[in-house]
C-alpha atoms as a PDB file:
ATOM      1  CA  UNK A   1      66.596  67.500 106.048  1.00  0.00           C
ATOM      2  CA  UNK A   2      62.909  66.492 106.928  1.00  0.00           C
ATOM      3  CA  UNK A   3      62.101  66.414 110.773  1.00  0.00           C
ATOM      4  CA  UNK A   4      59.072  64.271 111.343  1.00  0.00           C
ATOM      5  CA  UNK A   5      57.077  64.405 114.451  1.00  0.00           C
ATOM      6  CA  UNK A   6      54.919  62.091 116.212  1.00  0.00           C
ATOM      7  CA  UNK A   7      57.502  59.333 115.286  1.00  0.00           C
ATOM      8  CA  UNK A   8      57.086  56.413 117.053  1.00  0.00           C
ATOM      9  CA  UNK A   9      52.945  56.531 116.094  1.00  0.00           C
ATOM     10  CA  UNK A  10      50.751  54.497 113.595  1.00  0.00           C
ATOM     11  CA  UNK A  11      51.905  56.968 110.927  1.00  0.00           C
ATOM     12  CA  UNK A  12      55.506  58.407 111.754  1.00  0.00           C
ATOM     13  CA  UNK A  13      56.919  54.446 112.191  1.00  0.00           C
ATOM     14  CA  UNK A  14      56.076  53.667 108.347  1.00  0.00           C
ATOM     15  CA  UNK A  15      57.182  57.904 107.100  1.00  0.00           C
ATOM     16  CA  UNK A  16      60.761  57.639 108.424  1.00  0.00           C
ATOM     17  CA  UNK A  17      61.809  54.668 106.431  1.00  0.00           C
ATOM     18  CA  UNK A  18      60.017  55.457 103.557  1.00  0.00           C
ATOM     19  CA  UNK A  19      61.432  58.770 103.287  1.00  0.00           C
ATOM     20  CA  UNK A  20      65.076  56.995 104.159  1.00  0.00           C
ATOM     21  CA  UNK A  21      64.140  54.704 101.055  1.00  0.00           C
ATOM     22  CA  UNK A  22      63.729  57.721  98.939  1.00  0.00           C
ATOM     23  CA  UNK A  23      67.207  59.203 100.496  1.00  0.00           C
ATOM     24  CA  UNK A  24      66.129  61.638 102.638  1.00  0.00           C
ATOM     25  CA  UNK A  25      68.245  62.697 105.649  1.00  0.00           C
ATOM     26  CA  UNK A  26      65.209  62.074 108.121  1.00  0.00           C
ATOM     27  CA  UNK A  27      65.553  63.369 112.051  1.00  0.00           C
ATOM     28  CA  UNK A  28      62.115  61.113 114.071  1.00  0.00           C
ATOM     29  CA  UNK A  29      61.566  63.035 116.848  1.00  0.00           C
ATOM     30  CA  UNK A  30      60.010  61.759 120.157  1.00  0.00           C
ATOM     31  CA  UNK A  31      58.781  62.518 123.698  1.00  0.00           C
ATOM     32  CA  UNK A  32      61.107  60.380 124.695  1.00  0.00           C
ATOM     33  CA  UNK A  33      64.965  59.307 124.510  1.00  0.00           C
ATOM     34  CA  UNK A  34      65.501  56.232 122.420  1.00  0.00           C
ATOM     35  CA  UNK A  35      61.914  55.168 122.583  1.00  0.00           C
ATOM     36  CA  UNK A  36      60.867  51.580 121.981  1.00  0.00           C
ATOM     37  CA  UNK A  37      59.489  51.287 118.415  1.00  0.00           C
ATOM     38  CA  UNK A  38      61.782  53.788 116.668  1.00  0.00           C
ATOM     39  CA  UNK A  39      61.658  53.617 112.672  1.00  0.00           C
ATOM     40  CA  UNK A  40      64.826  52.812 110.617  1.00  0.00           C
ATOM     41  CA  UNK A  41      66.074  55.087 108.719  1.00  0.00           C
ATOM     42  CA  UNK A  42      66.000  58.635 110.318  1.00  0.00           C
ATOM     43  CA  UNK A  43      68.151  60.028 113.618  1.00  0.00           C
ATOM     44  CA  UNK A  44      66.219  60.054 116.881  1.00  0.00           C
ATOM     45  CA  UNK A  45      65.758  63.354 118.280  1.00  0.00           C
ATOM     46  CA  UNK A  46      64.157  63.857 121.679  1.00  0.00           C
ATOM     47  CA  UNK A  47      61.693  66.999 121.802  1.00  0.00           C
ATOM     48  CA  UNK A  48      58.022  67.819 122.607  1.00  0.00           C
ATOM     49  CA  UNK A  49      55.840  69.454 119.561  1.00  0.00           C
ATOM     50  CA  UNK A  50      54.112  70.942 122.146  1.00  0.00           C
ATOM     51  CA  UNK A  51      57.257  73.028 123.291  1.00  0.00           C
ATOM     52  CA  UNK A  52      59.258  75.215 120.485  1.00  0.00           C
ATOM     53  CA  UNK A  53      61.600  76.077 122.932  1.00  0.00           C
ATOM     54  CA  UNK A  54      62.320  72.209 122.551  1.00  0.00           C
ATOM     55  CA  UNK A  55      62.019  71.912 118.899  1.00  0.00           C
ATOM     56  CA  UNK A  56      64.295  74.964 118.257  1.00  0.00           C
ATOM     57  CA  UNK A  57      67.699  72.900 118.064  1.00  0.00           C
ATOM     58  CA  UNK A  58      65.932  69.998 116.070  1.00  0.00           C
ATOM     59  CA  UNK A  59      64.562  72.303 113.568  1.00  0.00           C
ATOM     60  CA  UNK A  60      67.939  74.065 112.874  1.00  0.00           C
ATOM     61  CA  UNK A  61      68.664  73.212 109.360  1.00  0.00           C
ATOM     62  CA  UNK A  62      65.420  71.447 108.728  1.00  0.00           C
ATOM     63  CA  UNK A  63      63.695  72.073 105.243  1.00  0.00           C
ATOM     64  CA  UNK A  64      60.938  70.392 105.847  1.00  0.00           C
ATOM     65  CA  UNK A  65      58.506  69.759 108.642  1.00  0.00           C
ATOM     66  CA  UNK A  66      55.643  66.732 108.847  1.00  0.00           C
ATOM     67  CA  UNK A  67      53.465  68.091 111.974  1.00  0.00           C
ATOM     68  CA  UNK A  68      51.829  66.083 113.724  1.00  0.00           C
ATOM     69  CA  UNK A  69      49.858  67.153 116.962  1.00  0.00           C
ATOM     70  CA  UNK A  70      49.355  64.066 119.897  1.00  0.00           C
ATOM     71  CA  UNK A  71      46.684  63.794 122.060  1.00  0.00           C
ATOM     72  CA  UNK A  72      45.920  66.797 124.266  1.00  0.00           C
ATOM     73  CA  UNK A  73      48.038  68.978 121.891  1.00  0.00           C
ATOM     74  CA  UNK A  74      44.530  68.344 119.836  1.00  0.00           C
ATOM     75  CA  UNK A  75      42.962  70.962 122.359  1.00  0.00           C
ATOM     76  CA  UNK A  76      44.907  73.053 124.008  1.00  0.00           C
ATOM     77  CA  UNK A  77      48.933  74.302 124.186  1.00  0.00           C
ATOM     78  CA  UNK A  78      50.555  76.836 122.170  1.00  0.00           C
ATOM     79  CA  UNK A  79      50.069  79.277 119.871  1.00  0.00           C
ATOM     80  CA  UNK A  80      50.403  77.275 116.620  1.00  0.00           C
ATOM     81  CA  UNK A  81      52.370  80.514 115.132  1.00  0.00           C
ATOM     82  CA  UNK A  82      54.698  79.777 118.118  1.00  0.00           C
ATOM     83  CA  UNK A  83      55.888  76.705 116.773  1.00  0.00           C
ATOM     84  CA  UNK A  84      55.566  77.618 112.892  1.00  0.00           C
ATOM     85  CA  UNK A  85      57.336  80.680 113.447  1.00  0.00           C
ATOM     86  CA  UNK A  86      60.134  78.759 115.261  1.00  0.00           C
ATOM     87  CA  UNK A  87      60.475  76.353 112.350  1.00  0.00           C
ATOM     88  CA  UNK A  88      60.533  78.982 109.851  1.00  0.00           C
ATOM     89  CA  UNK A  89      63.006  80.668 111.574  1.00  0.00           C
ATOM     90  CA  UNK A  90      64.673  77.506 111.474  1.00  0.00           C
ATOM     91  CA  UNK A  91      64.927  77.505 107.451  1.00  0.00           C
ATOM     92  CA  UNK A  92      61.887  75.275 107.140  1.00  0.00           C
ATOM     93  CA  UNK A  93      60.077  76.237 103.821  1.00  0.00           C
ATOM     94  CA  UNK A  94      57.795  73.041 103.611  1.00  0.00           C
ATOM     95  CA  UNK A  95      54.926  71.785 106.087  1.00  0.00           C
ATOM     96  CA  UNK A  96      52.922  68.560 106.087  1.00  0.00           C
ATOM     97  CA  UNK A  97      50.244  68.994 108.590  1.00  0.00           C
ATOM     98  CA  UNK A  98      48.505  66.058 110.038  1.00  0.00           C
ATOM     99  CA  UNK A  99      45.078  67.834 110.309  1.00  0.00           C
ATOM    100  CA  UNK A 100      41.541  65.949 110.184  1.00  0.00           C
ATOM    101  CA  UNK A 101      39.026  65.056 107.467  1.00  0.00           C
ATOM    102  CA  UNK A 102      36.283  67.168 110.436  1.00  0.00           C
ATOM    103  CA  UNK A 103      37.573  70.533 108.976  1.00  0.00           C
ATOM    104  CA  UNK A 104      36.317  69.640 105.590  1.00  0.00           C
ATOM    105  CA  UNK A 105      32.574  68.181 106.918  1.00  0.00           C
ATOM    106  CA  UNK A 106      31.701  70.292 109.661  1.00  0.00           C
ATOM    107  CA  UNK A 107      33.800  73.279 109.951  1.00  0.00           C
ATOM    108  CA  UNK A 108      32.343  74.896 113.107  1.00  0.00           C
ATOM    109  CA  UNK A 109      33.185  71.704 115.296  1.00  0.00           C
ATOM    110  CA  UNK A 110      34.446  72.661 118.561  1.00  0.00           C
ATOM    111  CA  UNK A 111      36.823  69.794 119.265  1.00  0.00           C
ATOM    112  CA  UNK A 112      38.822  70.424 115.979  1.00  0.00           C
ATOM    113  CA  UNK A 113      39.811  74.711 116.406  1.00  0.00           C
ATOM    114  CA  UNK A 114      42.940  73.938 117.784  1.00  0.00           C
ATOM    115  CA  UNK A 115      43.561  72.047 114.291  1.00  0.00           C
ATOM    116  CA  UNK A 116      41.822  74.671 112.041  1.00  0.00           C
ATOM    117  CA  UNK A 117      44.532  77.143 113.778  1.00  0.00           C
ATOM    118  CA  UNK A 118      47.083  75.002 112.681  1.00  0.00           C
ATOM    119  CA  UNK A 119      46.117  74.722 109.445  1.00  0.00           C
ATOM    120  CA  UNK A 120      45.461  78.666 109.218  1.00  0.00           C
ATOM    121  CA  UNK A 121      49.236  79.391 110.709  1.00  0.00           C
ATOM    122  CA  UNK A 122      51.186  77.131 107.702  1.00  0.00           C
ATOM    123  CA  UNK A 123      48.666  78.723 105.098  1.00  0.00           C
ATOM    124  CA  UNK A 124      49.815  82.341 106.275  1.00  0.00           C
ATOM    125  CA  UNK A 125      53.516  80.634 106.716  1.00  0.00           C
ATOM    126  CA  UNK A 126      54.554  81.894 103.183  1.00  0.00           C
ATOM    127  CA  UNK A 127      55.871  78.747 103.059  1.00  0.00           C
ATOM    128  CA  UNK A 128      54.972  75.681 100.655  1.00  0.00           C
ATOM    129  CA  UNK A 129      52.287  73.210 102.544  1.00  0.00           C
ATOM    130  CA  UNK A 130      50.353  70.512 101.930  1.00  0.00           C
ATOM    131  CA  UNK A 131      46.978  69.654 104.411  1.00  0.00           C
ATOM    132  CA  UNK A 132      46.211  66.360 104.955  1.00  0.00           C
ATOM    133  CA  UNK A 133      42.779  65.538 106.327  1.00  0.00           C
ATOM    134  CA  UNK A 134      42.078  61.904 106.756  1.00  0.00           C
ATOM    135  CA  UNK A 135      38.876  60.141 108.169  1.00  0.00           C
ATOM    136  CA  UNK A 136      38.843  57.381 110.720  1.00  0.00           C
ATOM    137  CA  UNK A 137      41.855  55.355 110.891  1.00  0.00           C
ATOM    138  CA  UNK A 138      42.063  51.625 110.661  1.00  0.00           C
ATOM    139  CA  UNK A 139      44.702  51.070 113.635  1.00  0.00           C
ATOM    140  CA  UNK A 140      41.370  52.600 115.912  1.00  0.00           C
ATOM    141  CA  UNK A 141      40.216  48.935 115.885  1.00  0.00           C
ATOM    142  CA  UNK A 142      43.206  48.183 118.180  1.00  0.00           C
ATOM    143  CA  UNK A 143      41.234  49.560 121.061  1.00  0.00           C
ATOM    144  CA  UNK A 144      39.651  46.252 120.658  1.00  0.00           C
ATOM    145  CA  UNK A 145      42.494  44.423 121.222  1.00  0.00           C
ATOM    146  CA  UNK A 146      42.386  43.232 124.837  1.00  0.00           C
ATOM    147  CA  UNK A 147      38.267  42.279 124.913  1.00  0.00           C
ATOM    148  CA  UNK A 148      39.365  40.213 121.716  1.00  0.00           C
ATOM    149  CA  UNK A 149      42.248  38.696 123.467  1.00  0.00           C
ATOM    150  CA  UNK A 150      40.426  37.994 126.693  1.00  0.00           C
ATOM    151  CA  UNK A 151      36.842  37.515 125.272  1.00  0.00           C
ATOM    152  CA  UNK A 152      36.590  37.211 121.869  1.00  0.00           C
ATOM    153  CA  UNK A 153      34.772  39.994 121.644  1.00  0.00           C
ATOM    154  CA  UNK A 154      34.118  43.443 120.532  1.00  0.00           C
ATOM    155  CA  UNK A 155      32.369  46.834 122.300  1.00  0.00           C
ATOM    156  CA  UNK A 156      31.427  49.203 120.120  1.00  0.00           C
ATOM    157  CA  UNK A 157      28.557  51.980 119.390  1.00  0.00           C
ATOM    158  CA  UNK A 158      26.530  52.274 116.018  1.00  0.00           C
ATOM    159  CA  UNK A 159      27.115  48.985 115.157  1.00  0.00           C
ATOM    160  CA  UNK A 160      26.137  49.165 111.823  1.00  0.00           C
ATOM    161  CA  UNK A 161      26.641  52.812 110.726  1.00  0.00           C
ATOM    162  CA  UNK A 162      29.492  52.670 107.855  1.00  0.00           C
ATOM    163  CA  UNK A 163      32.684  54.771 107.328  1.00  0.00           C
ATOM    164  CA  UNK A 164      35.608  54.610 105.283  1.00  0.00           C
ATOM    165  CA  UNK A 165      38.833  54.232 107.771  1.00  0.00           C
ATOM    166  CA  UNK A 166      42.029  54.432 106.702  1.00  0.00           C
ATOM    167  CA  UNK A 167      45.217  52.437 106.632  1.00  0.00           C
ATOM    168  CA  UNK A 168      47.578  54.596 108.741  1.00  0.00           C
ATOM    169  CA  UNK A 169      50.348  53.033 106.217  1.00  0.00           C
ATOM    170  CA  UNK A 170      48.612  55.092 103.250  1.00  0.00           C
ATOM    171  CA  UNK A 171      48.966  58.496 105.150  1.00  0.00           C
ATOM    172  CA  UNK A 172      52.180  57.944 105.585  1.00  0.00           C
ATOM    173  CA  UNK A 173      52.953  57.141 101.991  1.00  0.00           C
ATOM    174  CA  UNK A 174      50.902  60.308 101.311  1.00  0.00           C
ATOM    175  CA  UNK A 175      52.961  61.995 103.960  1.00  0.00           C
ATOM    176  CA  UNK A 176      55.934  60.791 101.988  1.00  0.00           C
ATOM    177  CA  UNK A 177      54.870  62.046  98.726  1.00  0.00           C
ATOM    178  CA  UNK A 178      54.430  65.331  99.915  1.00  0.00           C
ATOM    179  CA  UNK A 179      57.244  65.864 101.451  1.00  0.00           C
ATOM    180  CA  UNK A 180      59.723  64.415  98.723  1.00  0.00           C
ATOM    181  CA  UNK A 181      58.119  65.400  95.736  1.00  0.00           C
ATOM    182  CA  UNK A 182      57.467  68.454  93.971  1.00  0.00           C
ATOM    183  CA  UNK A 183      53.671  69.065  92.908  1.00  0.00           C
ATOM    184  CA  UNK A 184      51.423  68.980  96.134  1.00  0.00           C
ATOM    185  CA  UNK A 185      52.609  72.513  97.783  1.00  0.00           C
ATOM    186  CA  UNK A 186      48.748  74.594  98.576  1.00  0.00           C
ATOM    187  CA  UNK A 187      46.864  71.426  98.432  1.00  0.00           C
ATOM    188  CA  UNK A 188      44.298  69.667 101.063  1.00  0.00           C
ATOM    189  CA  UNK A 189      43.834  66.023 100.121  1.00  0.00           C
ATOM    190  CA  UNK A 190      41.124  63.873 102.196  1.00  0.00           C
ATOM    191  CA  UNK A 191      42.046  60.641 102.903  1.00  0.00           C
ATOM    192  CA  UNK A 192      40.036  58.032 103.034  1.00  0.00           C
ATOM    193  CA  UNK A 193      39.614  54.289 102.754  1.00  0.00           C
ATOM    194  CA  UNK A 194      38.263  52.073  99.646  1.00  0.00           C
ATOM    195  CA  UNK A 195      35.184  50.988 101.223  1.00  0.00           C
ATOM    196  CA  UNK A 196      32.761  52.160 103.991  1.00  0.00           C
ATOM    197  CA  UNK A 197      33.072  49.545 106.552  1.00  0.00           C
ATOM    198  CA  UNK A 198      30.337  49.409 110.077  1.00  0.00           C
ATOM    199  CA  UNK A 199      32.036  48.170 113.476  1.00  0.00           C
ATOM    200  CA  UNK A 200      30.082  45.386 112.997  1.00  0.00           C
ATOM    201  CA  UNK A 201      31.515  44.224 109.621  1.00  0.00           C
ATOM    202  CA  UNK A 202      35.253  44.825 110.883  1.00  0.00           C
ATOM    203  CA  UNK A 203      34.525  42.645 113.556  1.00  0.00           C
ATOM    204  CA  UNK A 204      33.527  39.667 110.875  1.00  0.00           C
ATOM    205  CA  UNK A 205      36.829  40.472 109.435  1.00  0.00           C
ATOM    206  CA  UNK A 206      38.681  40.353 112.658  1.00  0.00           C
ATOM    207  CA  UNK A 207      37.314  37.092 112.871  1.00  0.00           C
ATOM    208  CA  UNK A 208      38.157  35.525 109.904  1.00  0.00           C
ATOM    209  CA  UNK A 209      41.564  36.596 110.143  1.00  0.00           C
ATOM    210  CA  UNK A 210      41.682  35.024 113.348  1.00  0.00           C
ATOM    211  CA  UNK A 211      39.997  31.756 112.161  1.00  0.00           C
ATOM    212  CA  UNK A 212      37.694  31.722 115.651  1.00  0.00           C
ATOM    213  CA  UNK A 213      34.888  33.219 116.354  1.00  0.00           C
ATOM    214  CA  UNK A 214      34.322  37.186 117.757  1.00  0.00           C
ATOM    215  CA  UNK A 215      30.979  38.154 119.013  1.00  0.00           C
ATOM    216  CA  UNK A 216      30.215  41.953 118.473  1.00  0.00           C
ATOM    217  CA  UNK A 217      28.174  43.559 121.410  1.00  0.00           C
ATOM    218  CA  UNK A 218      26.860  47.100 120.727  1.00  0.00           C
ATOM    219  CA  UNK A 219      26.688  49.781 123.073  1.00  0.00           C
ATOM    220  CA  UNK A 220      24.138  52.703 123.472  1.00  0.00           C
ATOM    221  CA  UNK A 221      26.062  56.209 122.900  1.00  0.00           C
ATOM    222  CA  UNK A 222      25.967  56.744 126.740  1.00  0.00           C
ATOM    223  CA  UNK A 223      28.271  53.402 127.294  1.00  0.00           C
ATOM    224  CA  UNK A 224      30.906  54.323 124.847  1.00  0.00           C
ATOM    225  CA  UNK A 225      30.755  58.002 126.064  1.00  0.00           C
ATOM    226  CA  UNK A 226      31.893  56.713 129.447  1.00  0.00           C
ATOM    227  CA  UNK A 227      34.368  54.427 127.879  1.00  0.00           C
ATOM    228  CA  UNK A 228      35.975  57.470 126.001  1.00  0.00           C
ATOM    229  CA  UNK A 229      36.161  59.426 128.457  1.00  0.00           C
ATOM    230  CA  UNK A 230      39.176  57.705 129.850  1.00  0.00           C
ATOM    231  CA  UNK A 231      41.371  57.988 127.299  1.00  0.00           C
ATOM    232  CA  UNK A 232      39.876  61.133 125.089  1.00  0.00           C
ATOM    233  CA  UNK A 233      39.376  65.183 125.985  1.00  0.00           C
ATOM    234  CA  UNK A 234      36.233  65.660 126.818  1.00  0.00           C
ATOM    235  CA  UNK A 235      35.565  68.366 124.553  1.00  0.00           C
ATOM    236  CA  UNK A 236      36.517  65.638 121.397  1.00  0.00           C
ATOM    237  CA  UNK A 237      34.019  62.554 122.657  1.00  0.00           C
ATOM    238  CA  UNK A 238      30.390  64.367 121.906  1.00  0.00           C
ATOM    239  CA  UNK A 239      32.122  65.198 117.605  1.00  0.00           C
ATOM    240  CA  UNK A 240      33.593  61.512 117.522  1.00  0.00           C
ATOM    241  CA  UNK A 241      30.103  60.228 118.415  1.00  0.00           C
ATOM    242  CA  UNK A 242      27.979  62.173 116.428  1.00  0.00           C
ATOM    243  CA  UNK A 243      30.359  61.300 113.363  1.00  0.00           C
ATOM    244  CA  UNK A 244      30.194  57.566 114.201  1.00  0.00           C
ATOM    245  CA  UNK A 245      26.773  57.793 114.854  1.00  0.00           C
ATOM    246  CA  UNK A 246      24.939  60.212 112.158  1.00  0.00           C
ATOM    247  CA  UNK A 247      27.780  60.528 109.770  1.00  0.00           C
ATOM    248  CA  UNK A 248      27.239  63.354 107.101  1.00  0.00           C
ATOM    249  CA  UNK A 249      27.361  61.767 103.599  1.00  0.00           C
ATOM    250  CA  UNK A 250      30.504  63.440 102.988  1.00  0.00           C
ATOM    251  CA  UNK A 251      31.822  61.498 105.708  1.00  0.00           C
ATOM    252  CA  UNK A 252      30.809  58.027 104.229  1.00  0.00           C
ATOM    253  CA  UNK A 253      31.876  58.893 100.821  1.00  0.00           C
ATOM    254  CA  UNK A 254      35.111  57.454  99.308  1.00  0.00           C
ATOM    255  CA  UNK A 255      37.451  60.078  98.664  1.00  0.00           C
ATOM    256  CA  UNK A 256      39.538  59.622  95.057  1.00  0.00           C
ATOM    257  CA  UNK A 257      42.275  61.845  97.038  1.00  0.00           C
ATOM    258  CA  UNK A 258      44.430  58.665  98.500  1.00  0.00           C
ATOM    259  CA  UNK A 259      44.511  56.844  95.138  1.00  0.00           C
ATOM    260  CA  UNK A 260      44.951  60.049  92.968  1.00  0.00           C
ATOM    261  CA  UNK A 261      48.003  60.911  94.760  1.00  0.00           C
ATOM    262  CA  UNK A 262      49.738  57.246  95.284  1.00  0.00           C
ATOM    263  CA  UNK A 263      48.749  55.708  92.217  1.00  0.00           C
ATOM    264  CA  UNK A 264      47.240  52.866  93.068  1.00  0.00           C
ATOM    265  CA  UNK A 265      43.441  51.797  95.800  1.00  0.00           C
ATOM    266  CA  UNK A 266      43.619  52.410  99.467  1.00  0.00           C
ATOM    267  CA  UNK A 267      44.461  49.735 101.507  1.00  0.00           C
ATOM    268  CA  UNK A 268      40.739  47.694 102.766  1.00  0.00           C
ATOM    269  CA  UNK A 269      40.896  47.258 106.101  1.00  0.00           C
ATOM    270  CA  UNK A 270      41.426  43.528 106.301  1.00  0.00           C
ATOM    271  CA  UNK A 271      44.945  44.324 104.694  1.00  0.00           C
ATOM    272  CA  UNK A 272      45.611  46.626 107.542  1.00  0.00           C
ATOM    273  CA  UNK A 273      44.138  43.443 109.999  1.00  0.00           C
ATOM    274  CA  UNK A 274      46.558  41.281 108.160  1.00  0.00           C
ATOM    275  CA  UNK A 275      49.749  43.334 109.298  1.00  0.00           C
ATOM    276  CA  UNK A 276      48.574  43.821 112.905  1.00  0.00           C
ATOM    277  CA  UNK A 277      46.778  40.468 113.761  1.00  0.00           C
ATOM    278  CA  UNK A 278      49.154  40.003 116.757  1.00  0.00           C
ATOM    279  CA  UNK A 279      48.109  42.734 118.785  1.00  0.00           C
ATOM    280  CA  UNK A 280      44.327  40.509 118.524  1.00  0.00           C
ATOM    281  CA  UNK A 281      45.888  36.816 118.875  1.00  0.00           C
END
């Protein structure tokens, strides 16, 4: 049995079914009961990550656990060997942990030690794991969703400053490898996209997928600090700019990690555009 958290996400909603498709007995846990936007395939399980206590009867008779830590679980809850303890008591003796390409490119950051505990707790597990530490994801574009619906038009900082985002799709299927087949236990893979791609340039694509036009306005690092702010911890906006903004060249680099392990290119973000233009139309 694999329990998979953060189910109803950009990630969980493509793991469950295609670990169903490989004939796993999946249980997608959520926040909440019967949540709009549950995957096919696995058994809905209410629970918070953030709570063992709540995750103790989900976890009984789970071998395998895909962690995957939500918003202000980033920065601050409990213990991580709380949690990993309960799911080894549990029976688990696999983790896939949801972790952040950051680790890899600046170790010392701040806003990622709740993460780099995480990872630390499943290495000491005894238990097999697998790290995965993607870059920017493609679905971020979808906080451009309204102003492109009401304005045709995009907001965004460092305009022309490129990175390689990721499908959320491909971390999934990454997800799904690890956790169904043998061969990945002790490894960290960074996930990336094909191509390094500037706010600017997904903007063009935006707008050739939507046949009209979409103007791109750029705003100064103050702007989209403020902007942030109401929706991130402030202890994560300052490391999100500064990788946005002055990216390391580690950070722009296309990792070989996604296509080594799937067998085939990361998705280019216009795919990922493709699949989601309704939430833009």
């Amino acid at each position: 049995m694999i329990v998979v958290t953060g189910a109803t996400g950009n990630i969980g909603r493509t793991l469950v079914p295609l670990l169903a498709e490989r004939g796993e007995d999946v249980v997608a846990v959520s926040r909440r009961p019967q949540p709009e936007g549950l995957p096919a395939g696995g058994r809905h399980a209410q629970a918070d990550v953030g709570n063992s206590a709540s995750m103790r009867p989900v976890l009984d008779g789970a071998d395998s656990l895909f962690l995957l830590l939500g918003g202000e679980l980033n920065s601050h809850g409990e213990s991580p060997d709380t949690l990993i303890g309960a799911a080894l008591d549990a029976g688990v003796k696999r983790f896939v942990l949801l972790s952040s390409q950051i680790n890899s490119t600046r170790p010392e950051a701040l806003s990622h030690t709740r993460l780099r505990d995480f990872e630390a707790a499943v290495r000491a597990s005894g238990a097999d794991f697998t790290i995965l530490r993607p870059g920017g994801f493609a679905s971020n574009a979808l906080a451009w969703a309204e102003s492109v619906r009401a304005q045709r038009t995009i907001f965004a900082p460092f305009g022309d400053v490129t990175l390689p985002v990721i499908d959320p799709a491909d971390i999934a299927a990454v997800a799904a490898a690890a956790l169904h087949e043998e061969g990945h236990a002790g490894r960290t893979y960074e996930l990336t996209g094909p191509e390094a791609i500037s706010p600017r340039q997904q903007a063009a694509v935006i707008s050739q997928s939507l046949g009209e036009d979409v103007t791109f306005v750029e705003l100064s690092r103050e702007q989209a600090q403020a902007h942030m702010a109401q929706f991130m911890p402030e202890d994560v906006i300052d490391g999100t700019l500064d990788i946005l903004g002055v990216p390391l060249p580690a950070e722009q680099a296309i990792s070989p990690d996604t296509e080594n392990v799937l067998g085939r290119p990361a998705r280019p973000f216009g795919e990922w555009v493709a699949r989601n233009l309704p939430a833009f139309q």
